[in-house]
Protein backbone atom coordinates (compact mmCIF):
# COMPACT_ATOMS: atom_id res chain seq x y z
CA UNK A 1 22.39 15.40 73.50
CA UNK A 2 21.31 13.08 70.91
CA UNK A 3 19.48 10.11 71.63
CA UNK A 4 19.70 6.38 70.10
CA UNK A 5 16.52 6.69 69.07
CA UNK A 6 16.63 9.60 66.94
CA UNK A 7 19.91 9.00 65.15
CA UNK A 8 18.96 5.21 63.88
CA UNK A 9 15.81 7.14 62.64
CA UNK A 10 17.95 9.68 60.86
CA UNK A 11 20.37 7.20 59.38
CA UNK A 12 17.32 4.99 57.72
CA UNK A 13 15.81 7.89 56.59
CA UNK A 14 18.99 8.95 54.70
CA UNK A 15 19.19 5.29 53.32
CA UNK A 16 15.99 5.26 52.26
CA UNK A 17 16.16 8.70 50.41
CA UNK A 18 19.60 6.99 48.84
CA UNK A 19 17.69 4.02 47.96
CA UNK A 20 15.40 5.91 46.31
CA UNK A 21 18.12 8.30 44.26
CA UNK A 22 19.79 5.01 43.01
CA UNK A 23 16.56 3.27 42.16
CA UNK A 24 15.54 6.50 40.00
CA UNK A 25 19.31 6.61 38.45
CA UNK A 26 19.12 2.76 37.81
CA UNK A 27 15.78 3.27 35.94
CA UNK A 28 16.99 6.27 33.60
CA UNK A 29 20.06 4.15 32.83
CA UNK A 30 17.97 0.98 32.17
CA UNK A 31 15.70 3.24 30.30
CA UNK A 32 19.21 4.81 27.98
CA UNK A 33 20.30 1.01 27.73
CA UNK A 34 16.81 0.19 26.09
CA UNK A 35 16.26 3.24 24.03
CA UNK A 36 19.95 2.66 22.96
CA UNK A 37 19.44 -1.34 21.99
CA UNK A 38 16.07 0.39 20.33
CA UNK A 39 18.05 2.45 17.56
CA UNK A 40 20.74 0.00 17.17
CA UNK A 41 18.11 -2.90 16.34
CA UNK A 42 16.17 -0.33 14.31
CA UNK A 43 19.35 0.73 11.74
CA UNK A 44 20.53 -2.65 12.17
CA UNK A 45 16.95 -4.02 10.86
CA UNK A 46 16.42 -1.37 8.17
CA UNK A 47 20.30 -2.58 6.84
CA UNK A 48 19.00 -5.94 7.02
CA UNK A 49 15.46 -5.09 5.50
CA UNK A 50 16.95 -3.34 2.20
CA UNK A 51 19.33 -6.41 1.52
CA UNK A 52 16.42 -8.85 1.63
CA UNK A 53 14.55 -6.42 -0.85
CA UNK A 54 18.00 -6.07 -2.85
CA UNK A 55 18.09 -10.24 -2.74
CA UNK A 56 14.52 -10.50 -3.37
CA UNK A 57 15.06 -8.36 -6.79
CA UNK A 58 17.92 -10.65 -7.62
CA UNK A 59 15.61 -13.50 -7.25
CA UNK A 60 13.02 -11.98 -10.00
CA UNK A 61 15.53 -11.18 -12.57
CA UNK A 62 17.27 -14.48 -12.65
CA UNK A 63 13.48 -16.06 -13.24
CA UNK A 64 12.95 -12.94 -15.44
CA UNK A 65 9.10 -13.04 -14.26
CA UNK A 66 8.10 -11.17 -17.15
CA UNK A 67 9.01 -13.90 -19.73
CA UNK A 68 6.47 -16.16 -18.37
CA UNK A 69 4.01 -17.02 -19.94
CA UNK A 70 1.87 -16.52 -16.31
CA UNK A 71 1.99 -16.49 -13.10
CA UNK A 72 -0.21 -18.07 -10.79
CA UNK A 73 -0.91 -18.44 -6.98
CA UNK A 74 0.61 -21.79 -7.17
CA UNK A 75 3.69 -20.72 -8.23
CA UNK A 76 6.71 -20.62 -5.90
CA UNK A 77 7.22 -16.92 -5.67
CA UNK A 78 3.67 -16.11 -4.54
CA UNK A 79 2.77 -18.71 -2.11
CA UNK A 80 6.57 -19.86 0.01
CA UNK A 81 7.72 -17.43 2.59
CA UNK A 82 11.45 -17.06 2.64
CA UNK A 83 13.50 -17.49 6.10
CA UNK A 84 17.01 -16.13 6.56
CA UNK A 85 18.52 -16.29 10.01
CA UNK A 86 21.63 -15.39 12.04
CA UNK A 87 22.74 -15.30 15.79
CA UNK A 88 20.59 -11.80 16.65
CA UNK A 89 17.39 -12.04 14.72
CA UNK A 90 15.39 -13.82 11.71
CA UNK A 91 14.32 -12.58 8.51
CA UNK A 92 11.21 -13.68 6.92
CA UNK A 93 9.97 -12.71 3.04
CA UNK A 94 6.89 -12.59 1.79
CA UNK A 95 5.79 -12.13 -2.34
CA UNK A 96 2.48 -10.77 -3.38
CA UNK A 97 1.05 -9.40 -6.41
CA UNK A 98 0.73 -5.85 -6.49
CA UNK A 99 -1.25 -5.24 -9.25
CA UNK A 100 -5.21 -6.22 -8.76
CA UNK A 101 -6.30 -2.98 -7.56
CA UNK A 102 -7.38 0.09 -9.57
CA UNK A 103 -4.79 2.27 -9.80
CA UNK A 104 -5.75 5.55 -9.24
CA UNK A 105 -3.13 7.71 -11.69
CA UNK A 106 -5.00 5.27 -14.38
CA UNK A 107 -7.91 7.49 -14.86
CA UNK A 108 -4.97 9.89 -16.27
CA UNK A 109 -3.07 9.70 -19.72
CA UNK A 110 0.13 12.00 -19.59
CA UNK A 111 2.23 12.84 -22.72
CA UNK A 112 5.18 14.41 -21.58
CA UNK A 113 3.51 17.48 -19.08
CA UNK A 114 0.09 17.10 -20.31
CA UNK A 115 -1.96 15.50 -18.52
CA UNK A 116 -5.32 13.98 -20.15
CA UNK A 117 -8.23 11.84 -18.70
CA UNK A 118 -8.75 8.14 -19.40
CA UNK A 119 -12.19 7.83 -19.89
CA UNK A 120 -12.64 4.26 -20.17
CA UNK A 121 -10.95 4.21 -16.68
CA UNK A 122 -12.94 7.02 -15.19
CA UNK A 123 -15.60 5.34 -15.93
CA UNK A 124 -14.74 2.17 -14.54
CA UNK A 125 -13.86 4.45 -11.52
CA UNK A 126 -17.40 5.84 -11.12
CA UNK A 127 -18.79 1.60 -11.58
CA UNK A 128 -16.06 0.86 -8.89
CA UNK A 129 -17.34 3.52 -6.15
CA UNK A 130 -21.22 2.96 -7.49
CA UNK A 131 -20.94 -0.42 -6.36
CA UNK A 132 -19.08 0.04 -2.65
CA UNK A 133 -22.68 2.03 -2.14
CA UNK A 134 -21.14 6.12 -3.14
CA UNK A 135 -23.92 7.72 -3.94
CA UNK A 136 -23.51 9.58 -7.84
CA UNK A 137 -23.39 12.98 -6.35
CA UNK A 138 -20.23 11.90 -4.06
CA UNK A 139 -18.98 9.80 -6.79
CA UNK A 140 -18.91 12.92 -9.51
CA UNK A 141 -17.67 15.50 -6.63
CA UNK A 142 -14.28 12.52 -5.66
CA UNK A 143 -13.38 12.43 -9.34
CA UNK A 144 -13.64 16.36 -9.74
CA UNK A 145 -11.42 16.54 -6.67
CA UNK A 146 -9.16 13.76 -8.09
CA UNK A 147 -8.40 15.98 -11.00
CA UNK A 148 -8.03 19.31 -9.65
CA UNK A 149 -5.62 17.59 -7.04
CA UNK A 150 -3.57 16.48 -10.48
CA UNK A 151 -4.06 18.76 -12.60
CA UNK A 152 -1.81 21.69 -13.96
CA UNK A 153 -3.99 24.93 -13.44
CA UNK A 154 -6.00 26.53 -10.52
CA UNK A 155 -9.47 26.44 -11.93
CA UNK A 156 -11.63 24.12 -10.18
CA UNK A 157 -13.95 21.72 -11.83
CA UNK A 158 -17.71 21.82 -10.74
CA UNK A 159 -17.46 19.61 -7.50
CA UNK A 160 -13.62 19.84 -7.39
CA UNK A 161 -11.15 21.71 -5.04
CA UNK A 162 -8.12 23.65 -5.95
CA UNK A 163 -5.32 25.85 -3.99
CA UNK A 164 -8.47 28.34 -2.71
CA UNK A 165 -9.96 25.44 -0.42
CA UNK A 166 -7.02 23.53 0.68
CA UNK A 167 -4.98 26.61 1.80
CA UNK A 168 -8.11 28.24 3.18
CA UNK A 169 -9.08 29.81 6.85
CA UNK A 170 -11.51 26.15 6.95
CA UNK A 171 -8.96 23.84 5.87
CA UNK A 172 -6.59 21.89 8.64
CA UNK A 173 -4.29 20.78 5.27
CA UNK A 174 -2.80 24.39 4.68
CA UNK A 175 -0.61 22.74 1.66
CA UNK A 176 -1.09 23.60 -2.14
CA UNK A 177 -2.82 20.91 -4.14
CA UNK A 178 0.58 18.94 -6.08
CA UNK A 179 -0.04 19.45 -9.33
CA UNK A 180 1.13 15.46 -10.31
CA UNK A 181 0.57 12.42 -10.54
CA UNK A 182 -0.56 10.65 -6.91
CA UNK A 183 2.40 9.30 -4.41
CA UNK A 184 0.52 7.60 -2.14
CA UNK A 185 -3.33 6.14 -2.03
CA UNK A 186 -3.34 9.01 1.94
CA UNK A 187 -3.53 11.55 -0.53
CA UNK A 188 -7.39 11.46 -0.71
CA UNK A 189 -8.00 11.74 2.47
CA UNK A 190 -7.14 15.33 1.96
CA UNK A 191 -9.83 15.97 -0.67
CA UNK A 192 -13.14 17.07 1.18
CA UNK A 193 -15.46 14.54 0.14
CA UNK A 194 -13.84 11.90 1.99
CA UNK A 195 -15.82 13.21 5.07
CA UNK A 196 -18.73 11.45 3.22
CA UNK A 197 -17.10 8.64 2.24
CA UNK A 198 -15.32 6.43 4.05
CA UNK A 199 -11.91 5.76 3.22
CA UNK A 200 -11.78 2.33 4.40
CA UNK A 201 -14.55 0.79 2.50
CA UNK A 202 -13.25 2.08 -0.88
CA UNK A 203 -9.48 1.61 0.01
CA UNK A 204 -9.29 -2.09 -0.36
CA UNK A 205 -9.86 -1.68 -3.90
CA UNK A 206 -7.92 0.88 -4.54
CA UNK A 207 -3.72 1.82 -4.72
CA UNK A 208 -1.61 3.95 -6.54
CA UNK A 209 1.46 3.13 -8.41
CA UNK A 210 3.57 6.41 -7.51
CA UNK A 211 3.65 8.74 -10.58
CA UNK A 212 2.62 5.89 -13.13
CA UNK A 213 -0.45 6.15 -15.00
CA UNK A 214 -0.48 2.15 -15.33
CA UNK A 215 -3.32 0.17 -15.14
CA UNK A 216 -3.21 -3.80 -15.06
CA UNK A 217 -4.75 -6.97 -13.59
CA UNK A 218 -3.66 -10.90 -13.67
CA UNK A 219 -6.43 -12.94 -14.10
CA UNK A 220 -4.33 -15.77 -12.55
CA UNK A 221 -4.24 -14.37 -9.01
CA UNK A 222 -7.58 -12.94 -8.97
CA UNK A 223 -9.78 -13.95 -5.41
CA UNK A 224 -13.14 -13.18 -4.17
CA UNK A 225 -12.00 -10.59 -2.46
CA UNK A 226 -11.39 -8.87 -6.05
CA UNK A 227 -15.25 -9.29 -6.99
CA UNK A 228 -16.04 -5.76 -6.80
CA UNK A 229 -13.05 -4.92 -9.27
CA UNK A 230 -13.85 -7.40 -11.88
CA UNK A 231 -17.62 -6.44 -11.40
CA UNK A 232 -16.97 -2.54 -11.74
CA UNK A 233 -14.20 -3.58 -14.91
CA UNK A 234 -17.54 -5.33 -17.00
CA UNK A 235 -20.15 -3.45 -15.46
CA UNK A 236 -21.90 -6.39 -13.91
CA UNK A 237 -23.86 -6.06 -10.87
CA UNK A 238 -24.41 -8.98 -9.61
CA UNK A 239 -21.24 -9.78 -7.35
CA UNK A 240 -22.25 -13.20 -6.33
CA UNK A 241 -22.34 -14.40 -10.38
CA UNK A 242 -18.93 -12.52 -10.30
CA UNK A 243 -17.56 -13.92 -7.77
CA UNK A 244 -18.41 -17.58 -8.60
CA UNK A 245 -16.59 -17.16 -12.00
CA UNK A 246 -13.33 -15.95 -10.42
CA UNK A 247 -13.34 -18.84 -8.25
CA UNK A 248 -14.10 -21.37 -11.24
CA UNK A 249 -10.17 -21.18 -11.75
CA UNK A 250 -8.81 -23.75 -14.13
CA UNK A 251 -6.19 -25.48 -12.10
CA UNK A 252 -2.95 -24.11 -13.86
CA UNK A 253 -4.04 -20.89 -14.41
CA UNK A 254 -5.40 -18.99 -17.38
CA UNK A 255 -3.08 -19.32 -20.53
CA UNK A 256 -4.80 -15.97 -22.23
CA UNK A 257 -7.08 -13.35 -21.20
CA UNK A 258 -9.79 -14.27 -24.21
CA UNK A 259 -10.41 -17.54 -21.69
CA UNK A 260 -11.01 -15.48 -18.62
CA UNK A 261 -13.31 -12.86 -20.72
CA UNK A 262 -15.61 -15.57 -22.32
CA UNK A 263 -16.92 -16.23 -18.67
CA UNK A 264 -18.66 -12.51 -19.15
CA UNK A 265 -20.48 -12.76 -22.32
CA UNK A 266 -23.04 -10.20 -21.77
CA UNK A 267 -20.61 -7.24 -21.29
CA UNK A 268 -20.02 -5.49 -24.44
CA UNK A 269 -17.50 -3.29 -23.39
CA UNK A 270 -14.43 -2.71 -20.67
CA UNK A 271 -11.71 -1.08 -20.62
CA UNK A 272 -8.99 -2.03 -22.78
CA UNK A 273 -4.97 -3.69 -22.61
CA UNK A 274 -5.87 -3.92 -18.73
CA UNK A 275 -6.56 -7.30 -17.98
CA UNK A 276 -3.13 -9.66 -18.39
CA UNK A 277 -2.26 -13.43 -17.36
CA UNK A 278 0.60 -12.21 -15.81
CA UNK A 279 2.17 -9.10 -13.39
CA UNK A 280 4.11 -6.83 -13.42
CA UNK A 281 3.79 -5.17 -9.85
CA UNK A 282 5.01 -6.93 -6.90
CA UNK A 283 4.90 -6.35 -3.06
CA UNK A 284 7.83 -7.53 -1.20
CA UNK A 285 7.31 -7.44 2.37
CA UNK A 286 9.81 -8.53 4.80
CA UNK A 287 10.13 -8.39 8.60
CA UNK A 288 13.03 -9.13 10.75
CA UNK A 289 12.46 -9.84 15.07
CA UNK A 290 14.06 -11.12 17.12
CA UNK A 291 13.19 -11.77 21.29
CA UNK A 292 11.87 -7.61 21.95
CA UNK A 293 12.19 -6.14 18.76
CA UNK A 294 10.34 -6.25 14.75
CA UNK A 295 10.84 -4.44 12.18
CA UNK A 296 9.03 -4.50 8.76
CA UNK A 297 9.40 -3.24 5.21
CA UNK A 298 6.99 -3.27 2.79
CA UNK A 299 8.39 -2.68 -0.55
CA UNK A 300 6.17 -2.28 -4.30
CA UNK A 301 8.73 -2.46 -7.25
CA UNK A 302 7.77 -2.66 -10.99
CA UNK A 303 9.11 -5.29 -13.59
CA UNK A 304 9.84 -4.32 -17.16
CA UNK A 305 10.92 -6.07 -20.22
CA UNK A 306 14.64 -5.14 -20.05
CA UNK A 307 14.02 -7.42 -16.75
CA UNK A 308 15.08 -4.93 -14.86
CA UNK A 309 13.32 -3.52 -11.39
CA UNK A 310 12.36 -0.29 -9.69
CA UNK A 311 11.49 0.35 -6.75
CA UNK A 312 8.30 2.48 -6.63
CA UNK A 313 7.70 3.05 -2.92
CA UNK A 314 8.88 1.59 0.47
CA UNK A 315 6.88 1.46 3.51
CA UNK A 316 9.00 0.70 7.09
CA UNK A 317 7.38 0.14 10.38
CA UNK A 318 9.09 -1.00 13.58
């Protein structure tokens, strides 16, 4: 015979179990709802990301950029952020100058598949790492590595690395070395001597334009944070004389190069057809959020005379 007792016990104990089932049920389905809103504002953003690049493009060729006679930080493309908004989320665009960084495919020459080395730029590379504090042994043995990682055959320079280390029983890469141009700037953080040198205090001053062996910088948006480029570029050491000429900045801009140059009269020599008071290499970077959600696109495109653009590389986080 059952008692009252027991059976009110029974019947909450069956509720609660239930409660639990539809609290665990209610969760999964709030989770599907989420991850569902997730990739819908994710494609959604990345539609929304490429037509503010496409619109962005639009907006350099009708000023045709490259028929300037500069371009400065003062100018509207370079210092106004763009806003573009509708009932689920806003757009924002932003317009930097891509190009005052040394481009690491610059220390190359290529004529059709052969690939030759740019001395005045290697050169300029070995100032450049000399004065972040690489010591020359490290400096010689990331150049050799450089090349071997670009170059056509299998024999390894002195302190470089070909297929034999990077496909080896000690290396974590397991990948052949490329045998091109650089992509991306990640790439040398596959070449061993980056466990003595670390990547982020030479990174800042470095980029790579993918596949392009172009090297140039715009006097007219130079900053102090640029003082160990221009340093490395004349061979000056001292970075605080450097960086007090860069900020001596007439106040529209430089209208040639010879202008920016006579502020170094004791360098003899640099590299040449690098330095330019305008650019040619531009980062678009645009983000869309709205209440839970961001997305972001960083896009580098390349201006030529034609006044056309490509798009070199594009870099999407959410």
């Amino acid at each position: 015979m059952n008692k009252p007792g027991v059976v009110l016990i029974s019947t909450l104990f069956i509720v609660m179990v239930m409660s639990i089932i539809s609290i665990e049920i209610s969760k999964k389905f709030l989770l599907s709802i989420q991850r569902d809103s997730y990739l819908e504002f994710k494609n959604y953003g990345l539609q929304l990301l490429i037509s503010s690049e496409k619109e962005a493009i639009k907006f350099f060729q009708k000023e045709n950029i490259l028929s300037n006679a500069k371009l400065t930080n003062k100018d509207l493309v370079l210092n106004q952020s763009y806003f573009f908004s509708n009932e689920l989320a806003t757009i924002q665009v932003d317009v930097s100058d891509a190009s005052n960084c040394f481009n690491l495919n610059s220390i190359f020459s290529k004529n059709n598949e052969v690939i030759k080395i740019n001395q005045a730029n290697k050169f300029w590379l070995e100032r450049l790492l000399s004065l972040h504090g690489v010591s020359p042994a490290d400096i010689e043995s990331f150049i050799d590595q450089l090349v071997d990682w670009v170059d056509a055959d299998n024999q390894p320079l002195n302190y470089g690395a070909e297929n034999y280390f990077y496909i080896g029983p000690l290396s974590s890469i397991n990948q052949f070395t490329p045998k091109r141009l650089l992509s991306n700037i990640s790439e040398i953080k596959n070449f061993p001597i980056l466990n003595n040198i670390s990547y982020e205090n030479i990174s800042n001053d470095l980029c790579v334009l993918p596949g392009i062996p172009l090297q140039l910088i715009n006097v007219n948006t130079l900053n102090e944070a640029h003082k160990y480029l221009i340093a490395s570029f004349f061979g000056e050491e001292n970075l605080e004389f450097i960086e007090s000429q860069i900020l001596d900045f007439p106040q529209n801009g430089y209208d040639s190069v010879d202008e920016f140059i006579k502020k170094f009269t004791q360098s003899t020599t640099w590299p040449q057809q690098v330095l330019s008071t305008n650019t040619n290499t531009l980062l678009i970077s645009s983000k869309i959020y709205n209440q839970n959600f961001s997305n972001e696109l960083d896009s580098l495109v390349i201006l030529d005379i034609s006044n056309s653009v490509k798009v070199l590389n594009r870099d999407f986080r959410f």
